[in-house]
N, C-alpha and C. Protein backbone atom coordinates (compact mmCIF):
# COMPACT_ATOMS: atom_id res chain seq x y z
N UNK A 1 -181.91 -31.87 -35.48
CA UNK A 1 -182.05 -30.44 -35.22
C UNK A 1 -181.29 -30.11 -33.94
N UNK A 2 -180.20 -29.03 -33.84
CA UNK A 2 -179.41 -28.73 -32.54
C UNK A 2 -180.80 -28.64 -31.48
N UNK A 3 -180.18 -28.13 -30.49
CA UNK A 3 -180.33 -27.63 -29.45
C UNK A 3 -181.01 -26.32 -29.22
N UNK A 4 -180.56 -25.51 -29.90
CA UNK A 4 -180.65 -24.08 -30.36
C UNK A 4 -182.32 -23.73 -31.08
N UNK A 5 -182.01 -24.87 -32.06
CA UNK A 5 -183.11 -25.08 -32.99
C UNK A 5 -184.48 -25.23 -32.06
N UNK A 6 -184.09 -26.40 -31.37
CA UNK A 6 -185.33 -26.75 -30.47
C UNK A 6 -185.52 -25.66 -29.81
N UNK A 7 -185.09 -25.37 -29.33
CA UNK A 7 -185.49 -23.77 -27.91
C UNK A 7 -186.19 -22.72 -28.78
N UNK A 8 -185.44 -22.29 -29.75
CA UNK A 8 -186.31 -21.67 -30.62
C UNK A 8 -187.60 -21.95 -31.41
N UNK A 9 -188.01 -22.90 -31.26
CA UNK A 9 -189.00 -23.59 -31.72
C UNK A 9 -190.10 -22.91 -30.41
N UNK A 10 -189.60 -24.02 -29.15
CA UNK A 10 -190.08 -23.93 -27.85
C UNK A 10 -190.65 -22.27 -28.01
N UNK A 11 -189.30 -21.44 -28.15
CA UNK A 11 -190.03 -19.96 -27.94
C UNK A 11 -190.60 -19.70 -28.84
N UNK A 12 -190.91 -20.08 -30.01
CA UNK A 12 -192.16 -19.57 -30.75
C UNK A 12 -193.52 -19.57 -30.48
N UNK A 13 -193.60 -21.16 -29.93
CA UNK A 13 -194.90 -21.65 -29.32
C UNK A 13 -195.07 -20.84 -28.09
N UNK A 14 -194.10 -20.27 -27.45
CA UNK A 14 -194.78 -19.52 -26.23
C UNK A 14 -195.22 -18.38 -26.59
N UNK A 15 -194.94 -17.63 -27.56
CA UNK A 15 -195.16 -16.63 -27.96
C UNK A 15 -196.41 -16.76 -28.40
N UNK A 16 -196.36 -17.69 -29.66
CA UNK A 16 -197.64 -18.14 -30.05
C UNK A 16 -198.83 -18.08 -28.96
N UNK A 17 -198.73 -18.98 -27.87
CA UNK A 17 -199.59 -19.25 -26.55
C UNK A 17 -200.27 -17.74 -26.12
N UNK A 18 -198.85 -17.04 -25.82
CA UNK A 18 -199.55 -15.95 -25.99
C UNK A 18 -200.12 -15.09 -26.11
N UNK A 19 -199.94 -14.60 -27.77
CA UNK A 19 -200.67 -14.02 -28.72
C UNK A 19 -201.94 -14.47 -28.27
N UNK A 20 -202.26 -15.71 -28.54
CA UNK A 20 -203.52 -16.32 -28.38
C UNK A 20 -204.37 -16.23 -27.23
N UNK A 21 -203.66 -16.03 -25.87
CA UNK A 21 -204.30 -15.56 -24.66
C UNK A 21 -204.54 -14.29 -24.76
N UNK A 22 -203.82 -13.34 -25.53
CA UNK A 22 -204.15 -12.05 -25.72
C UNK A 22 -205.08 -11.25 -26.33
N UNK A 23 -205.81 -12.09 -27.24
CA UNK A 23 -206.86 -11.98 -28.25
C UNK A 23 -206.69 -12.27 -29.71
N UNK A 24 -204.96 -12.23 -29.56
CA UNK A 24 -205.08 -12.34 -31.38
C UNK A 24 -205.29 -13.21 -32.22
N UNK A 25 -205.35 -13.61 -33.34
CA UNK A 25 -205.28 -14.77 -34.42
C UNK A 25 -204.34 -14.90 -34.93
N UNK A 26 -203.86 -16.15 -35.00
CA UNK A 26 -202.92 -16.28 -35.13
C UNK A 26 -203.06 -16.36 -37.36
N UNK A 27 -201.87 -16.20 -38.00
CA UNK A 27 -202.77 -16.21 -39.15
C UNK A 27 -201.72 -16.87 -39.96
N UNK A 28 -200.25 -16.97 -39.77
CA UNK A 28 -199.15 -18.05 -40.17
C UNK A 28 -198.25 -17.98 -39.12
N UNK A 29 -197.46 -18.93 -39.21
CA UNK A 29 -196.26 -19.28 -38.38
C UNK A 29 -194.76 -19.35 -39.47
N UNK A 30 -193.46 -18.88 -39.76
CA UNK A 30 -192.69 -19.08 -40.42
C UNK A 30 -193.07 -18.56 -42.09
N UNK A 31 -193.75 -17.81 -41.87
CA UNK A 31 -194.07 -17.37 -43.27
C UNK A 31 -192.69 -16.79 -44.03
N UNK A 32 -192.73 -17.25 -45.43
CA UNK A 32 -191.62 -16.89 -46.02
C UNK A 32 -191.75 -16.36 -47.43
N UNK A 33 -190.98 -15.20 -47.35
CA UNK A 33 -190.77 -14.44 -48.92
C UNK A 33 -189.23 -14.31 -49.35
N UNK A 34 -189.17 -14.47 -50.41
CA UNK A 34 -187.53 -14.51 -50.69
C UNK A 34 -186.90 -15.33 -49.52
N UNK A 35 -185.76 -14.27 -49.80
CA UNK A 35 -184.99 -14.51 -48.87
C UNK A 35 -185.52 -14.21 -46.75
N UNK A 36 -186.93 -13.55 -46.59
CA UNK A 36 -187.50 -13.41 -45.50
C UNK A 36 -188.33 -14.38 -44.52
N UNK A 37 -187.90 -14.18 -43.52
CA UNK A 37 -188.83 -15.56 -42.48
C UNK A 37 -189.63 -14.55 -41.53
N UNK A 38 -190.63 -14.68 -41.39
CA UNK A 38 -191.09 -13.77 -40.06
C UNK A 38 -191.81 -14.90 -39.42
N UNK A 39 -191.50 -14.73 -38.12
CA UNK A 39 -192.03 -15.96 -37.52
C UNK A 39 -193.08 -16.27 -37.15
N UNK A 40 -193.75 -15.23 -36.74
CA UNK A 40 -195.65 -15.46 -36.60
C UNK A 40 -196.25 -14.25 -37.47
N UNK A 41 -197.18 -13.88 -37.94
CA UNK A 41 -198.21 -12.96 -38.76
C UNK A 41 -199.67 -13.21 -37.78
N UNK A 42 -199.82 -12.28 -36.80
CA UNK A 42 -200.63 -12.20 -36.56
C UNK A 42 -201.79 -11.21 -36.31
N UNK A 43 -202.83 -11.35 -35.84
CA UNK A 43 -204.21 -10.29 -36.56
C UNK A 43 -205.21 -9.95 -35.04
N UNK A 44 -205.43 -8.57 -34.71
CA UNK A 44 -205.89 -8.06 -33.67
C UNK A 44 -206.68 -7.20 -34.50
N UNK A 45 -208.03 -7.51 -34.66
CA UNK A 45 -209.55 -6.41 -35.07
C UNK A 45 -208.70 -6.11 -36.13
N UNK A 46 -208.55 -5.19 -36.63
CA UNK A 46 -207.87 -4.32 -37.94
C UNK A 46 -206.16 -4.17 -37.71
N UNK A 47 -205.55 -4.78 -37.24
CA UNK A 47 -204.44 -4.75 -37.16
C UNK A 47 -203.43 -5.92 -37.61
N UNK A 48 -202.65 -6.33 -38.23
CA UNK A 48 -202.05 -7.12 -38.77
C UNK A 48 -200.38 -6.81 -38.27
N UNK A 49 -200.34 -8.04 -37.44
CA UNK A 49 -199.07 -7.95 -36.35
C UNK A 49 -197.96 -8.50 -36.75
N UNK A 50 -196.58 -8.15 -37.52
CA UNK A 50 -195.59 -9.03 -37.97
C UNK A 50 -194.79 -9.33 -36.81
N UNK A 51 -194.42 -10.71 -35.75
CA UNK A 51 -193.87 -10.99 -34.72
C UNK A 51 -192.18 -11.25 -34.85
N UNK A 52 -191.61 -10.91 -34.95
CA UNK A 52 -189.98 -11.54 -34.60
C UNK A 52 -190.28 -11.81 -32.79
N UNK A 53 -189.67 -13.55 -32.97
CA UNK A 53 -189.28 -13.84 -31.76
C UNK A 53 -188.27 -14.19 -31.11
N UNK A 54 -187.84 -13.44 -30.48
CA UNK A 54 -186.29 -13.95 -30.03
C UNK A 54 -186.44 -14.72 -28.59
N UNK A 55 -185.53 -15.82 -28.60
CA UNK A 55 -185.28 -16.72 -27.24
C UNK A 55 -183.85 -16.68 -27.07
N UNK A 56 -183.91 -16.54 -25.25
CA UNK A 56 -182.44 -17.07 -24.69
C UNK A 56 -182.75 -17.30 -23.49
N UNK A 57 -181.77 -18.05 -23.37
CA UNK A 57 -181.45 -19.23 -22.08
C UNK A 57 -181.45 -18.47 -21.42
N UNK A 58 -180.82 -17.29 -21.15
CA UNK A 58 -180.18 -16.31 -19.71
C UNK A 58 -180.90 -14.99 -20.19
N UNK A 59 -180.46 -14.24 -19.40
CA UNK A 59 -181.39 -12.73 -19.31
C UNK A 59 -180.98 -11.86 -20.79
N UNK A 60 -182.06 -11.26 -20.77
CA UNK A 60 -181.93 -11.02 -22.25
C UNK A 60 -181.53 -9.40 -21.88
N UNK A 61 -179.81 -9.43 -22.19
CA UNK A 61 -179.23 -7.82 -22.02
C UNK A 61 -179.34 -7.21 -23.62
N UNK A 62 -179.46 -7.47 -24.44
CA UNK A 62 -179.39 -6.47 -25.37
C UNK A 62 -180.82 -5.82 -25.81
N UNK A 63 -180.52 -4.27 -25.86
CA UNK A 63 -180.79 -3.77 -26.64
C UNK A 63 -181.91 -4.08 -27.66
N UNK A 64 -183.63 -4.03 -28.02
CA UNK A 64 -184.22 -3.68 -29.11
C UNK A 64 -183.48 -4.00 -30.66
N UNK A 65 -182.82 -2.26 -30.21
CA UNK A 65 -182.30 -1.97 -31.60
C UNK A 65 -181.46 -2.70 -32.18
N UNK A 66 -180.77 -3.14 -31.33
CA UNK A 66 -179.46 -4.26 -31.14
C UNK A 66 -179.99 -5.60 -31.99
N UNK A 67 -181.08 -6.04 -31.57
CA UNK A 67 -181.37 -7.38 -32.02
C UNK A 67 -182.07 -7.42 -33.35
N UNK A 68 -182.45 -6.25 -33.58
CA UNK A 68 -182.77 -6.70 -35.26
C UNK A 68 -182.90 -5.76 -35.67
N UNK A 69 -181.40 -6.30 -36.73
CA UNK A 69 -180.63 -5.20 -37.39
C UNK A 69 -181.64 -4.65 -38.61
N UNK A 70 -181.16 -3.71 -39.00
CA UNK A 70 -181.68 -2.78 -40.15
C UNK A 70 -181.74 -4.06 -41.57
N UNK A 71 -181.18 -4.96 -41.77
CA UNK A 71 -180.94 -5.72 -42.85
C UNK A 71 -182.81 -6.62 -42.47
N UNK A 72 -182.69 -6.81 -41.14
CA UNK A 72 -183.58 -7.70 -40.90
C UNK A 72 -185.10 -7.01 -40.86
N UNK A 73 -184.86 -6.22 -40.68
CA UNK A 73 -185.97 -4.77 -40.56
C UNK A 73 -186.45 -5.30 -41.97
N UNK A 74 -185.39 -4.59 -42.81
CA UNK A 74 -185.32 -4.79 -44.52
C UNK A 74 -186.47 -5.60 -44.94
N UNK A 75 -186.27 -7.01 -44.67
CA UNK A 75 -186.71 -8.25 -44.85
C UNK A 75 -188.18 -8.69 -44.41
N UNK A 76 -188.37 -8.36 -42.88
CA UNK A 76 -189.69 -8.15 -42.58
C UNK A 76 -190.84 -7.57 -43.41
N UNK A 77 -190.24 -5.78 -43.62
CA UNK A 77 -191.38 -4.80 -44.18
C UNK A 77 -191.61 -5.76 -45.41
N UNK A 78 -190.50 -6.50 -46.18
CA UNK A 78 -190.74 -7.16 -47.62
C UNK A 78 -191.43 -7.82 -47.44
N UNK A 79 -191.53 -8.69 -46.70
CA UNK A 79 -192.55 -10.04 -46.29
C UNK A 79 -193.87 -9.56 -46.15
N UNK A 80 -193.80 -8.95 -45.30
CA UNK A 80 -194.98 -7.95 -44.59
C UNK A 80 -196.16 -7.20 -45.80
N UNK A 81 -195.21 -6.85 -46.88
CA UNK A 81 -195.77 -6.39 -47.69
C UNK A 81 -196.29 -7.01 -48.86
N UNK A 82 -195.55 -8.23 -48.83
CA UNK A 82 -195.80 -9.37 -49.86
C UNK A 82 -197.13 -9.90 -49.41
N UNK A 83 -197.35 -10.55 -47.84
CA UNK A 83 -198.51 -10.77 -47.54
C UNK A 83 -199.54 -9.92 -46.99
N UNK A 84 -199.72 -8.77 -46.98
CA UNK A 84 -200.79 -8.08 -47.23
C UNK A 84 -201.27 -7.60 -48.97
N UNK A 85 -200.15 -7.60 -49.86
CA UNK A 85 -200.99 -7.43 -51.16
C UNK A 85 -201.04 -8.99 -51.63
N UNK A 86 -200.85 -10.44 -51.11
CA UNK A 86 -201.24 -11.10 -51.69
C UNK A 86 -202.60 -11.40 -51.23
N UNK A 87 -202.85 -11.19 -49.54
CA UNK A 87 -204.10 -11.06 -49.12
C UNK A 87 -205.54 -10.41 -48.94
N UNK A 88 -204.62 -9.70 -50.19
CA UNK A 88 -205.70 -8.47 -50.55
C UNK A 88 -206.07 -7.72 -48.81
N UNK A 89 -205.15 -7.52 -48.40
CA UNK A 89 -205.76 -6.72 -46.78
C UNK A 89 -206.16 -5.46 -46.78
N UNK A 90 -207.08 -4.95 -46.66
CA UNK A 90 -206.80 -3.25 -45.97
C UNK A 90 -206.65 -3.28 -44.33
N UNK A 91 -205.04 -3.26 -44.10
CA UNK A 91 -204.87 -3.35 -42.15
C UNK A 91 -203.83 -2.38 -42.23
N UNK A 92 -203.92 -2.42 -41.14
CA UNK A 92 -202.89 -1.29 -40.19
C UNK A 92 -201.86 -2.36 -40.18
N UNK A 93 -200.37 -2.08 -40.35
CA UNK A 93 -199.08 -2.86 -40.03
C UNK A 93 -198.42 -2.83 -39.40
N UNK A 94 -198.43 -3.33 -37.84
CA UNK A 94 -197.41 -3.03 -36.54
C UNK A 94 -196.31 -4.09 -36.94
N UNK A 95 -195.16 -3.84 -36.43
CA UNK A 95 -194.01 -5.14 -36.18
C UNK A 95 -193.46 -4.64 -34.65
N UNK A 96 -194.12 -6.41 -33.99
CA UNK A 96 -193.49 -6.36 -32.71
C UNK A 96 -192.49 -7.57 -32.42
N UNK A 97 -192.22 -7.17 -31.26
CA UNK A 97 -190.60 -8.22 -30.86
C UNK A 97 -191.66 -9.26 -29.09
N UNK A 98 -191.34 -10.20 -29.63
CA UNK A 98 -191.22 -10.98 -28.01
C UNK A 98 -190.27 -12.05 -27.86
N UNK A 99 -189.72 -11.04 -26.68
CA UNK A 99 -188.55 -12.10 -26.24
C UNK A 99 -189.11 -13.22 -24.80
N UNK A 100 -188.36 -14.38 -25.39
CA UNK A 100 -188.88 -15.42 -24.28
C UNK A 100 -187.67 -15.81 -23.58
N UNK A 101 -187.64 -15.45 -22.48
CA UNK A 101 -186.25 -16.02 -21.45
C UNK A 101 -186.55 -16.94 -20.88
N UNK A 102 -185.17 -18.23 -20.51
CA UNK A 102 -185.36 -18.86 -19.73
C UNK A 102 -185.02 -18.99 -18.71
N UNK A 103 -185.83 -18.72 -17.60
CA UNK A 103 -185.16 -18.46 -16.28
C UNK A 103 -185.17 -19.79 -15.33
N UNK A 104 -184.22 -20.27 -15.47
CA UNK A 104 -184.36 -21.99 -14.92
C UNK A 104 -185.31 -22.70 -15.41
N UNK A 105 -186.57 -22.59 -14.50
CA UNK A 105 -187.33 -23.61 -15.39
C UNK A 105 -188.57 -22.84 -15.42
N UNK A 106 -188.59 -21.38 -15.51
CA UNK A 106 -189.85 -20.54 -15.92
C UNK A 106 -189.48 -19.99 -17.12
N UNK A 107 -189.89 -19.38 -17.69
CA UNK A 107 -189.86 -18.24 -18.73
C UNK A 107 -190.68 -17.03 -18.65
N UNK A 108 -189.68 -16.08 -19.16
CA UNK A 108 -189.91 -14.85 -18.57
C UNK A 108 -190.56 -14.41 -20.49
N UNK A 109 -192.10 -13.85 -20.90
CA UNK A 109 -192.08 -13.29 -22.12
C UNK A 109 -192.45 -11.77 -21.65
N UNK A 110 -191.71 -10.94 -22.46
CA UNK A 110 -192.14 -9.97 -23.13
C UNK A 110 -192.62 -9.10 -24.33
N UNK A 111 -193.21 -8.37 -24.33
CA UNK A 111 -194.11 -8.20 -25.60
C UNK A 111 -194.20 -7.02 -25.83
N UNK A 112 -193.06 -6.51 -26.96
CA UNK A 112 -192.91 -4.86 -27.14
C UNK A 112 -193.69 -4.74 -28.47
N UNK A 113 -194.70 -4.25 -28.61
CA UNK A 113 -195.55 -3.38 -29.54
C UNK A 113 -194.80 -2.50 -30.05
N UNK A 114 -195.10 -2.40 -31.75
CA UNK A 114 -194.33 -1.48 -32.29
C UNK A 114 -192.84 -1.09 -31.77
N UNK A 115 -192.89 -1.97 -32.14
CA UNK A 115 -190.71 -2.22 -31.14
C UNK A 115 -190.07 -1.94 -32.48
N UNK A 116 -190.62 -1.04 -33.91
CA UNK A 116 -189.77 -0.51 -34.70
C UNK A 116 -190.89 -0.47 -35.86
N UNK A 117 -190.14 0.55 -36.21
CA UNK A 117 -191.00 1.45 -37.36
C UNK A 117 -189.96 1.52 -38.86
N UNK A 118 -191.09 1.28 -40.18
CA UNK A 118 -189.46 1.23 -40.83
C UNK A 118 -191.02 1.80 -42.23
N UNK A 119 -190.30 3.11 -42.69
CA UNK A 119 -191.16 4.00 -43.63
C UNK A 119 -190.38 3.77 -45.05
């Protein structure tokens, strides 16, 4: 597995960490539909949280909108929607973004709520 691979791994689990200090449940990791990966599915009281996590080495200049494109949007709501009617859910459906930077040897996460809406 590169390099790349690993770090991204690394930033899932921090994210994961987290979520989990934050209150939520965690409820899959890498869940997949079709052609869709969402990387964590996680669950706050009545809320059902789809996570994209992005990691980078250096400061993270782009853009939200920038980082996940409309194709990927696409792909999420599908997933998203696959596992709430296979889970029979009645939840509310946020999709948020946390980016994990690495700043030498700290990491910097952030955690944008509803970081995109897709009707």
């Amino acid at each position: 597995m590169g390099n790349h691979n690993n770090f991204g791994k690394l930033g899932e689990k921090i994210a994961k960490d987290h979520l989990l200090a934050s209150g939520y449940e965690i409820c899959v990791q890498n869940y997949r539909f079709q052609k869709a990966e969402v990387d964590i599915i996680a669950r706050k009281d009545d809320v059902l949280v789809i996570v994209e996590v992005k990691s980078r080495n250096k400061g993270f200049l782009e853009d939200i909108s920038e980082v996940i494109h409309p194709k990927k949007v696409k792909l999420l709501t599908l997933a998203a929607n696959h596992f709430v009617e296979e889970n029979d859910l009645d939840v509310e459906v946020r999709f948020d973004v946390i980016t994990v930077v690495k700043n030498r040897e700290n990491f910097e996460i952030e955690h944008f709520e509803s970081a995109f809406y897709f009707f």
